[in-house]
N, C-alpha and C. Protein backbone atom coordinates (compact mmCIF):
# COMPACT_ATOMS: atom_id res chain seq x y z
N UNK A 1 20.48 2.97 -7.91
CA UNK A 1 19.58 2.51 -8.95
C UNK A 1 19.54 3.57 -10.03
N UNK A 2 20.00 3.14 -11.46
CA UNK A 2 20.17 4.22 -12.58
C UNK A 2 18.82 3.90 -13.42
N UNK A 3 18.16 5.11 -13.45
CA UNK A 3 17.01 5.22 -14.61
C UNK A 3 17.39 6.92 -15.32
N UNK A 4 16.56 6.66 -16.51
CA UNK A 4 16.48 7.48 -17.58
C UNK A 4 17.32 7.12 -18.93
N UNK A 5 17.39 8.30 -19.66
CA UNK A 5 17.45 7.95 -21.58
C UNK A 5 18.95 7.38 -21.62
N UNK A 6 19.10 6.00 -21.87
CA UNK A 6 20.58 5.18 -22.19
C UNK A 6 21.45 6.19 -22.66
N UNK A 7 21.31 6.67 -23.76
CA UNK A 7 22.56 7.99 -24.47
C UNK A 7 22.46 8.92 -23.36
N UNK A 8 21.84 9.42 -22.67
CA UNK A 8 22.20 10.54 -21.53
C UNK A 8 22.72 10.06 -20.41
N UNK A 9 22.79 8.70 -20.42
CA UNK A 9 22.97 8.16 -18.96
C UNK A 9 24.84 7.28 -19.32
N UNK A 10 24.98 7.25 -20.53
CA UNK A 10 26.34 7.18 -20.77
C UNK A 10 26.99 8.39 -20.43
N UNK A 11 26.58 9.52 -20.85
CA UNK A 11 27.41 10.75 -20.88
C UNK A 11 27.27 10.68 -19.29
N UNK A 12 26.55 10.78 -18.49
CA UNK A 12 26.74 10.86 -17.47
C UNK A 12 27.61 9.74 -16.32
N UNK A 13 27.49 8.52 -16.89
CA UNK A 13 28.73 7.68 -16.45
C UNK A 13 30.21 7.95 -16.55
N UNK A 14 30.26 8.40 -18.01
CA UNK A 14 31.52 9.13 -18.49
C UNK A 14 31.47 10.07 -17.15
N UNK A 15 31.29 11.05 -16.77
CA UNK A 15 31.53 12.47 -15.94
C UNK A 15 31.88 11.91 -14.68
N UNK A 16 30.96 10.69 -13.92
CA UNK A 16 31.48 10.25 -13.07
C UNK A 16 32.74 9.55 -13.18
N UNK A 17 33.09 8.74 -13.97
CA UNK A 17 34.05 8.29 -14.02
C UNK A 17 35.07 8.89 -13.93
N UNK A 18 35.37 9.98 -14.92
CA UNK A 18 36.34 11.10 -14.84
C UNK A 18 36.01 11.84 -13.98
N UNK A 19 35.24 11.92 -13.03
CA UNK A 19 35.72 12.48 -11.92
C UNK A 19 36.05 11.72 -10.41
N UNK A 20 35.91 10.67 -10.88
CA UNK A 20 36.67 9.37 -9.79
C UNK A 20 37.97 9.37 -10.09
N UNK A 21 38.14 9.48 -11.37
CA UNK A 21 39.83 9.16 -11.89
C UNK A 21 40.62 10.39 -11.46
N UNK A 22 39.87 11.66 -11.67
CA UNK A 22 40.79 12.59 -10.95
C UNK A 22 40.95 12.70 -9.80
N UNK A 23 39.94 12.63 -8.79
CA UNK A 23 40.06 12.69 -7.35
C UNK A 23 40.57 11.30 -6.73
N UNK A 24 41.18 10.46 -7.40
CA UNK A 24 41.66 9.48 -7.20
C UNK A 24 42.62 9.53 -5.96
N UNK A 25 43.06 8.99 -5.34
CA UNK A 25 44.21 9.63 -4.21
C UNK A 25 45.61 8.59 -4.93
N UNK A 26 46.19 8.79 -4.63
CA UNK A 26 47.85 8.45 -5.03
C UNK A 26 47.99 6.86 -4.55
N UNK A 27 47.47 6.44 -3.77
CA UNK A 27 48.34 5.04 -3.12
C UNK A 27 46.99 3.85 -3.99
N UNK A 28 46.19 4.55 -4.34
CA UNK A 28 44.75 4.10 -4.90
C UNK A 28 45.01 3.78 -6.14
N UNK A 29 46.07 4.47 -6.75
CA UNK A 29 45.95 4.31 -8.28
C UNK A 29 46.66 2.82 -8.62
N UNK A 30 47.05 2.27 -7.83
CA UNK A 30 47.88 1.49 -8.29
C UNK A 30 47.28 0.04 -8.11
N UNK A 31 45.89 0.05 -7.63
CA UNK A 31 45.54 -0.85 -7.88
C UNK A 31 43.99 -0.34 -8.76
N UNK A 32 42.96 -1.41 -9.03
CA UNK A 32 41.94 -1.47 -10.02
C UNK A 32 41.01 -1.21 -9.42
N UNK A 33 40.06 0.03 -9.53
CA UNK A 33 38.75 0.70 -9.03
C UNK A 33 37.11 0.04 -9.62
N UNK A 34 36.47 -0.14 -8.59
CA UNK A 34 35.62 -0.55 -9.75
C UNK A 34 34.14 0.18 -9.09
N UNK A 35 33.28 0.84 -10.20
CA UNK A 35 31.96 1.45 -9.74
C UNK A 35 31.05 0.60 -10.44
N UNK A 36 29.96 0.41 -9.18
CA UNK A 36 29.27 -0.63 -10.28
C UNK A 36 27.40 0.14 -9.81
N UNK A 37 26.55 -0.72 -10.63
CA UNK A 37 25.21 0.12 -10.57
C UNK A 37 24.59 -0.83 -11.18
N UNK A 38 22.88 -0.87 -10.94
CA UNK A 38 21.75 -1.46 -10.80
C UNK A 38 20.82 -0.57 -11.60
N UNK A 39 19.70 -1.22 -11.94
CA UNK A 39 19.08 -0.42 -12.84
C UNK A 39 18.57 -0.51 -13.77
N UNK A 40 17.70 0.28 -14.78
CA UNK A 40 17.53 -0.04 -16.25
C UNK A 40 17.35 1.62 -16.13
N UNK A 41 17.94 1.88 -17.83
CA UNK A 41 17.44 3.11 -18.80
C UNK A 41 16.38 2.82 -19.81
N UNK A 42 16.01 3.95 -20.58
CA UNK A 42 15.10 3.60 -21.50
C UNK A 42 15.85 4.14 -22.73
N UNK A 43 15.04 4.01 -24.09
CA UNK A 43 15.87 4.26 -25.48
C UNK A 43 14.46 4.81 -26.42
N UNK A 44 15.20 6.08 -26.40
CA UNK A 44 14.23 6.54 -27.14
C UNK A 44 14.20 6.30 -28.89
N UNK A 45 13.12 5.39 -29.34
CA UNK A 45 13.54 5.00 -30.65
C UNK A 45 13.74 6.35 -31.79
N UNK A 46 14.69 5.97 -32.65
CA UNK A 46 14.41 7.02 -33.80
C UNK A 46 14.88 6.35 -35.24
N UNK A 47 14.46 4.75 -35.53
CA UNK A 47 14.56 4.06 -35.84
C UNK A 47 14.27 2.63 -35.63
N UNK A 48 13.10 2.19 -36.29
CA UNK A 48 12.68 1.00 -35.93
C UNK A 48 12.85 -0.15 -36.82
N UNK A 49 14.42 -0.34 -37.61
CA UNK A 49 15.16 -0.89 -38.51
C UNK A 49 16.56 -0.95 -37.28
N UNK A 50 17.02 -0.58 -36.36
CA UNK A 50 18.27 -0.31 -35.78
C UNK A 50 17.91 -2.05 -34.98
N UNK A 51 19.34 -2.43 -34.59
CA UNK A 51 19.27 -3.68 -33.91
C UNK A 51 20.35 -3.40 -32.78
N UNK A 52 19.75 -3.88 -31.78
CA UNK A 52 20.46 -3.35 -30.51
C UNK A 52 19.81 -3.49 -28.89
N UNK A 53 20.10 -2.42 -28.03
CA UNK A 53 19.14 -2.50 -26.48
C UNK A 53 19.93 -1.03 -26.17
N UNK A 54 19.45 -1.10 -25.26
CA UNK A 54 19.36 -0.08 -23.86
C UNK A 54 20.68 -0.14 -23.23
N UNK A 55 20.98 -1.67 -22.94
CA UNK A 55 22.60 -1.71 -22.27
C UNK A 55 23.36 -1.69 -23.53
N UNK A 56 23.55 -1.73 -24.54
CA UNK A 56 24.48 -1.19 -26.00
C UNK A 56 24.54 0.00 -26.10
N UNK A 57 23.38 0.76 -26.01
CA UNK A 57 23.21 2.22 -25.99
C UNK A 57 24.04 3.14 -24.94
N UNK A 58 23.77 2.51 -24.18
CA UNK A 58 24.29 3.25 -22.35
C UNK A 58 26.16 3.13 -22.82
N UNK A 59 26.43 1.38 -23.33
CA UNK A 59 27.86 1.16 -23.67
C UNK A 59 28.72 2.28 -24.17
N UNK A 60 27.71 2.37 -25.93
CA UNK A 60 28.50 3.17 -27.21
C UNK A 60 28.46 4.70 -26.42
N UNK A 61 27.11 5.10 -26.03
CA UNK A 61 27.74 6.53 -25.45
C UNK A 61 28.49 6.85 -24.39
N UNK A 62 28.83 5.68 -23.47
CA UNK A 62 29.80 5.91 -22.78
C UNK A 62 31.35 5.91 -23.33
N UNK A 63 31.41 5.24 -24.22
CA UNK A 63 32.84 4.52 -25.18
C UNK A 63 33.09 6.24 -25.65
N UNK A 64 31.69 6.50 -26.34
CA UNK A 64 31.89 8.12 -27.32
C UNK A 64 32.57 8.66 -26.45
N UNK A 65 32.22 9.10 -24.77
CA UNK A 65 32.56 10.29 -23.92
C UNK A 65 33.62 9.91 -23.06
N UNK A 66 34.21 8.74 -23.59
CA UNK A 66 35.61 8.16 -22.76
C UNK A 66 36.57 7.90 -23.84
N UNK A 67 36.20 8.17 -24.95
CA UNK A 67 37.18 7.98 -25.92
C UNK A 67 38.77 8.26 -25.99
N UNK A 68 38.89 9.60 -25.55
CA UNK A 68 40.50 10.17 -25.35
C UNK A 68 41.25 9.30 -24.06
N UNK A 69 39.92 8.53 -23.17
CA UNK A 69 40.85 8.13 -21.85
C UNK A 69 41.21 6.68 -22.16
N UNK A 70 42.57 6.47 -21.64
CA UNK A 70 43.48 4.95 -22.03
C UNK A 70 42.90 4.23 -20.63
N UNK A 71 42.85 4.64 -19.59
CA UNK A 71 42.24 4.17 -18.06
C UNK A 71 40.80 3.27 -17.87
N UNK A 72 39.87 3.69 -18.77
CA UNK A 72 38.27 3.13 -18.10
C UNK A 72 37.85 2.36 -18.87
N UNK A 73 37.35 1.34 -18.69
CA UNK A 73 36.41 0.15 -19.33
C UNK A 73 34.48 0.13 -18.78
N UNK A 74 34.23 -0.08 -19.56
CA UNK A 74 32.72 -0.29 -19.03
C UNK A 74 31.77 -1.15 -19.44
N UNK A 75 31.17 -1.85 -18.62
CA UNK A 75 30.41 -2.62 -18.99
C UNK A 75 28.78 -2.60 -18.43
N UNK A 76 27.92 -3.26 -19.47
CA UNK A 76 26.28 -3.24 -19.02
C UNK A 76 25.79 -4.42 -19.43
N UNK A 77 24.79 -5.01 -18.88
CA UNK A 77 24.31 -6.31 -19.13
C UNK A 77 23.29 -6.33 -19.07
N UNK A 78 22.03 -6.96 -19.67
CA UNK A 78 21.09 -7.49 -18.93
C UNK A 78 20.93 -8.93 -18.36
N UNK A 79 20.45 -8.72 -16.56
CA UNK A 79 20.57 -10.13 -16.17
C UNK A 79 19.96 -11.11 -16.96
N UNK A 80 18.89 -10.89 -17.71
CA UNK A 80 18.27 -11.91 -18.36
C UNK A 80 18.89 -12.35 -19.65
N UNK A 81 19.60 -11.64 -19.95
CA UNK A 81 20.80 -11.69 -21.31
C UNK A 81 20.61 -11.79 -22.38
N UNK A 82 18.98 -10.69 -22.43
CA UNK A 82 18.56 -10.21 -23.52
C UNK A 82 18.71 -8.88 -23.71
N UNK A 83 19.01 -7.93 -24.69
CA UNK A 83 19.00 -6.54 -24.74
C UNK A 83 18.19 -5.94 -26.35
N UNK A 84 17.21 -5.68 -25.86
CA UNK A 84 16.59 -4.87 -26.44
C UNK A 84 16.07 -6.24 -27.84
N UNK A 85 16.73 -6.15 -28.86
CA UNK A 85 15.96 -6.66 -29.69
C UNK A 85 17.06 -7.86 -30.78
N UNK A 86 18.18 -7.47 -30.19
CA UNK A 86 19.67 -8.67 -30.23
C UNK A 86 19.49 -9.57 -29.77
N UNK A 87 20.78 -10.21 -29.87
CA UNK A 87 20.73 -11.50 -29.23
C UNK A 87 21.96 -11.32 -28.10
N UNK A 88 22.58 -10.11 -27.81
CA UNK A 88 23.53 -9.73 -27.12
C UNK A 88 22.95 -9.58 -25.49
N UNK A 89 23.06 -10.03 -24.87
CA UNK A 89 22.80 -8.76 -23.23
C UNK A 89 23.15 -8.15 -22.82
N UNK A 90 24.56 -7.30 -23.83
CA UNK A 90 25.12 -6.24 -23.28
C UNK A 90 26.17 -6.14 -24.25
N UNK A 91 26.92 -4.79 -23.38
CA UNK A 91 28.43 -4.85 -24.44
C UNK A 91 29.29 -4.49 -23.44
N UNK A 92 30.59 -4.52 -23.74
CA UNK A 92 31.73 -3.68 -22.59
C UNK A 92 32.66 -3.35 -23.87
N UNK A 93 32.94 -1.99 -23.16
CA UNK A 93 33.71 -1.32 -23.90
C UNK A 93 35.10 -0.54 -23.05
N UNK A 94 35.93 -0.05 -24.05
CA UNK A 94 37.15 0.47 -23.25
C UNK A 94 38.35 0.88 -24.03
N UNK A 95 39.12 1.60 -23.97
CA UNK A 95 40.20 2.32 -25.14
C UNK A 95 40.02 1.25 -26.69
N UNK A 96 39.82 0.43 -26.31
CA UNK A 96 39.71 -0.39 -27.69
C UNK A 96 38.65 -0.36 -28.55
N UNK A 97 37.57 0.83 -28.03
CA UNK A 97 36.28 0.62 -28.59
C UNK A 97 36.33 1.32 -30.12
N UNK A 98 36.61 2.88 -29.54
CA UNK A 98 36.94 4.21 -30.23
C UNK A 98 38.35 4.83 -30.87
N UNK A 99 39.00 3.36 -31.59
CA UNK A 99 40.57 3.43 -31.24
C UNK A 99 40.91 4.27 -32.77
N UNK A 100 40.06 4.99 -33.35
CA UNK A 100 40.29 5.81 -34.48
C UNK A 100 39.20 6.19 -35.24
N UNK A 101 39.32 7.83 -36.43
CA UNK A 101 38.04 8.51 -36.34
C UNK A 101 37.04 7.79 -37.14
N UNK A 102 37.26 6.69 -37.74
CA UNK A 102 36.43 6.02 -39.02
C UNK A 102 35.72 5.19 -37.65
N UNK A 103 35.93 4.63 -36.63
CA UNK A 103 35.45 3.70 -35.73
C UNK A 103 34.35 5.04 -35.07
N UNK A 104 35.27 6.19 -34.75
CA UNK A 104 33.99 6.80 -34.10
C UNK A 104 32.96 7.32 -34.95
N UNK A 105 33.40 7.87 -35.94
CA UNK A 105 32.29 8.22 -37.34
C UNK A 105 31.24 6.88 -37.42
N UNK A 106 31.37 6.22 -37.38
CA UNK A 106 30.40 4.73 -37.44
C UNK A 106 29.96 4.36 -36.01
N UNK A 107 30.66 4.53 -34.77
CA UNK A 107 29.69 4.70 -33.68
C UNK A 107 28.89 5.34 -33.58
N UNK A 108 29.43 7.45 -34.31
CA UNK A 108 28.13 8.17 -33.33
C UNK A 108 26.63 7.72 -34.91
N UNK A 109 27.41 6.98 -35.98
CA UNK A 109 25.87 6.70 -36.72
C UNK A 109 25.03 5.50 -36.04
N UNK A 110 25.59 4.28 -35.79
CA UNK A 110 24.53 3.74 -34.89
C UNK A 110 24.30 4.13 -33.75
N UNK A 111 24.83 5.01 -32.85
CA UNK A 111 23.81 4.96 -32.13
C UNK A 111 22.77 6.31 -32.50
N UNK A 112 22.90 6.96 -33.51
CA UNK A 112 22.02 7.70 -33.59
C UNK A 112 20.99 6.71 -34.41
N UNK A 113 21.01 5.25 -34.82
CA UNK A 113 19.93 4.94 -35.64
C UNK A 113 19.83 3.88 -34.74
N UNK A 114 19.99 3.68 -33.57
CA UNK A 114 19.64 2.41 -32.36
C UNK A 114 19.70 1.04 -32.90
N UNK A 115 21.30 1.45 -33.56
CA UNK A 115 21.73 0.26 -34.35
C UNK A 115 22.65 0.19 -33.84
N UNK A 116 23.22 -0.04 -32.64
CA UNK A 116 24.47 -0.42 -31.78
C UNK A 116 24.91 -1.50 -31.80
N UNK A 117 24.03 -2.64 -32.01
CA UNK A 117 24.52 -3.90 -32.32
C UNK A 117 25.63 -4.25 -33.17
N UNK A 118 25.32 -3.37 -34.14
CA UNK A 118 26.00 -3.55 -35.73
C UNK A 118 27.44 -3.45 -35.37
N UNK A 119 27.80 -2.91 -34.77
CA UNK A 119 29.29 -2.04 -34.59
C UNK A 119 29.32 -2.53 -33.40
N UNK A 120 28.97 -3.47 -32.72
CA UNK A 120 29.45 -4.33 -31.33
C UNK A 120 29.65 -5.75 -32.31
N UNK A 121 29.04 -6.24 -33.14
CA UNK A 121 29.30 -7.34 -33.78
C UNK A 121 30.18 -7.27 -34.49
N UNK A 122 30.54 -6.19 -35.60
CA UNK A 122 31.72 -5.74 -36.58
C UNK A 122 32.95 -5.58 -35.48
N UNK A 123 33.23 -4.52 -34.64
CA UNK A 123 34.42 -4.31 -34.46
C UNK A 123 34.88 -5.39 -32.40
N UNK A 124 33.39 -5.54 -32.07
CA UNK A 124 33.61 -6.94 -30.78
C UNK A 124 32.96 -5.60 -29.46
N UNK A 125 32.88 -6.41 -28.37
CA UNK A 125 32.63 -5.44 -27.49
C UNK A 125 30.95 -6.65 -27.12
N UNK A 126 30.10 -7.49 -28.12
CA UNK A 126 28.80 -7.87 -27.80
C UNK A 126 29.17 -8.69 -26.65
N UNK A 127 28.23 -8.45 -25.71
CA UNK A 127 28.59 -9.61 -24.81
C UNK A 127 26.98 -10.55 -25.01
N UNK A 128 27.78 -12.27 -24.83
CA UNK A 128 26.46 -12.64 -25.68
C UNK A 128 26.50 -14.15 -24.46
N UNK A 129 25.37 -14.40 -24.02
CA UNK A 129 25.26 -15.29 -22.86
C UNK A 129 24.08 -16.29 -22.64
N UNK A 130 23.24 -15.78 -24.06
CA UNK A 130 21.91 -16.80 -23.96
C UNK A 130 21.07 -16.05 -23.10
N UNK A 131 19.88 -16.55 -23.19
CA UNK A 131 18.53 -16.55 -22.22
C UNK A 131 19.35 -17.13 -21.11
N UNK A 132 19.09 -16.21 -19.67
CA UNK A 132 19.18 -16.61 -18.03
C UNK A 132 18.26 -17.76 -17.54
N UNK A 133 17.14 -17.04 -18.01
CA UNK A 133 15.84 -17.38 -17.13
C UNK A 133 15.64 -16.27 -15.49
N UNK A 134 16.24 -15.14 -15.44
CA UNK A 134 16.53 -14.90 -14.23
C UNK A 134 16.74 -13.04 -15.02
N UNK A 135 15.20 -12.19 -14.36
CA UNK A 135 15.33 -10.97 -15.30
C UNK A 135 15.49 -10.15 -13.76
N UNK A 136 16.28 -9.97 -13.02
CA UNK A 136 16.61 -9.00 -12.18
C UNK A 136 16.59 -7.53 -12.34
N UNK A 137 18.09 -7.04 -13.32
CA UNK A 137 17.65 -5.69 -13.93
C UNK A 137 19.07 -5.63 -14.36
N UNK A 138 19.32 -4.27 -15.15
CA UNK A 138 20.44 -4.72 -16.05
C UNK A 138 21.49 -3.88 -14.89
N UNK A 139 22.66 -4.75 -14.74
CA UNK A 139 23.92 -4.79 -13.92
C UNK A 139 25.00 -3.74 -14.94
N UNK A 140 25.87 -2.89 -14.15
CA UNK A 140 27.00 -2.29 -14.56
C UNK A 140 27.98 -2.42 -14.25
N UNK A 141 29.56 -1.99 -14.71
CA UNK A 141 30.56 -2.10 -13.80
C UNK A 141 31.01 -1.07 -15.07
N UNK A 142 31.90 0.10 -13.94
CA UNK A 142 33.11 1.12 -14.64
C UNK A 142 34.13 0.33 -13.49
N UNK A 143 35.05 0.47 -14.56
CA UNK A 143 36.46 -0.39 -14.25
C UNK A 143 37.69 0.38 -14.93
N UNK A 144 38.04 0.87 -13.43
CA UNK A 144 39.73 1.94 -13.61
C UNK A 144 40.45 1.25 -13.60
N UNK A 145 41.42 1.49 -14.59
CA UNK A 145 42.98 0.71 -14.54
C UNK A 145 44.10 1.52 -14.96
N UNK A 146 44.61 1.56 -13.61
CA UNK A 146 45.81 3.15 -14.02
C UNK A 146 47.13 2.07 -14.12
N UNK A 147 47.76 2.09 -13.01
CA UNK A 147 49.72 1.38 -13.15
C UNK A 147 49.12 -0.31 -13.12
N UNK A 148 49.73 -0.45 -13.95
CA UNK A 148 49.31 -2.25 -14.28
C UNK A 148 50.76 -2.93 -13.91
N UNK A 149 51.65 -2.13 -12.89
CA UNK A 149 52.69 -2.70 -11.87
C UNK A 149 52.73 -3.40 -10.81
């Protein structure tokens, strides 16, 4: 069960991740890893003009601290398939997020203005599913993909 601040709790997905990918064992790599987690973070506002959630937040700073890696995808949702104040319930992200410096220059500004939405709608990544009816808690998955042989 993951709690605490969405942007700290990306960086810290990132660390796990990369350190699953290295201690990976050899006969492992060749097929698709997947870590998954339960939970909610919180978002500390610093902007109350930004459009976005908590699982966007957790996304973009994970995308920021996985940026150089071609291997990891990640995704966050909320079961109820609302996030924060969008119409998104999440985003997934992965080498395609951060794929050059004008993309990351415009990530690390929304999420410093808890405007993550903006730049999940512009460049893709929103995951968008309607009202559930069904608020469990928001679901994760990190997803390794090394030899695609």
């Amino acid at each position: 069960r993951i709690q605490g601040e969405a942007k700290e709790m990306g960086v810290k997905f990132a660390s796990i991740a990369g350190t699953f990918l290295a201690n990976l064992e050899e006969e492992k790599r060749k097929t698709i890893q997947y870590l998954l987690f339960g939970g909610e973070t919180t978002v500390k506002l610093s902007s109350l003009r930004g459009r976005g959630g908590r699982n966007q937040e957790l996304a973009m700073s994970f995308a920021l601290s996985t940026k150089d890696t071609e291997a990891i995808y990640f995704l966050s949702l909320g079961t109820d398939g609302i996030d924060g104040n969008s119409s998104a319930a999440g985003a997934i992200v992965g080498p395609f997020t951060i794929s050059d410096k004008d993309k990351e220059k415009e990530a690390e500004k929304t999420l410093a203005e808890n405007n993550t939405n903006f730049f999940f709608k512009k460049y893709g990544g929103e995951l968008i599913t309607g009202y559930t009816g069904t608020n469990l808690m928001d679901v994760g998955v990190i997803c390794i993909v090394l030899d695609k042989d």
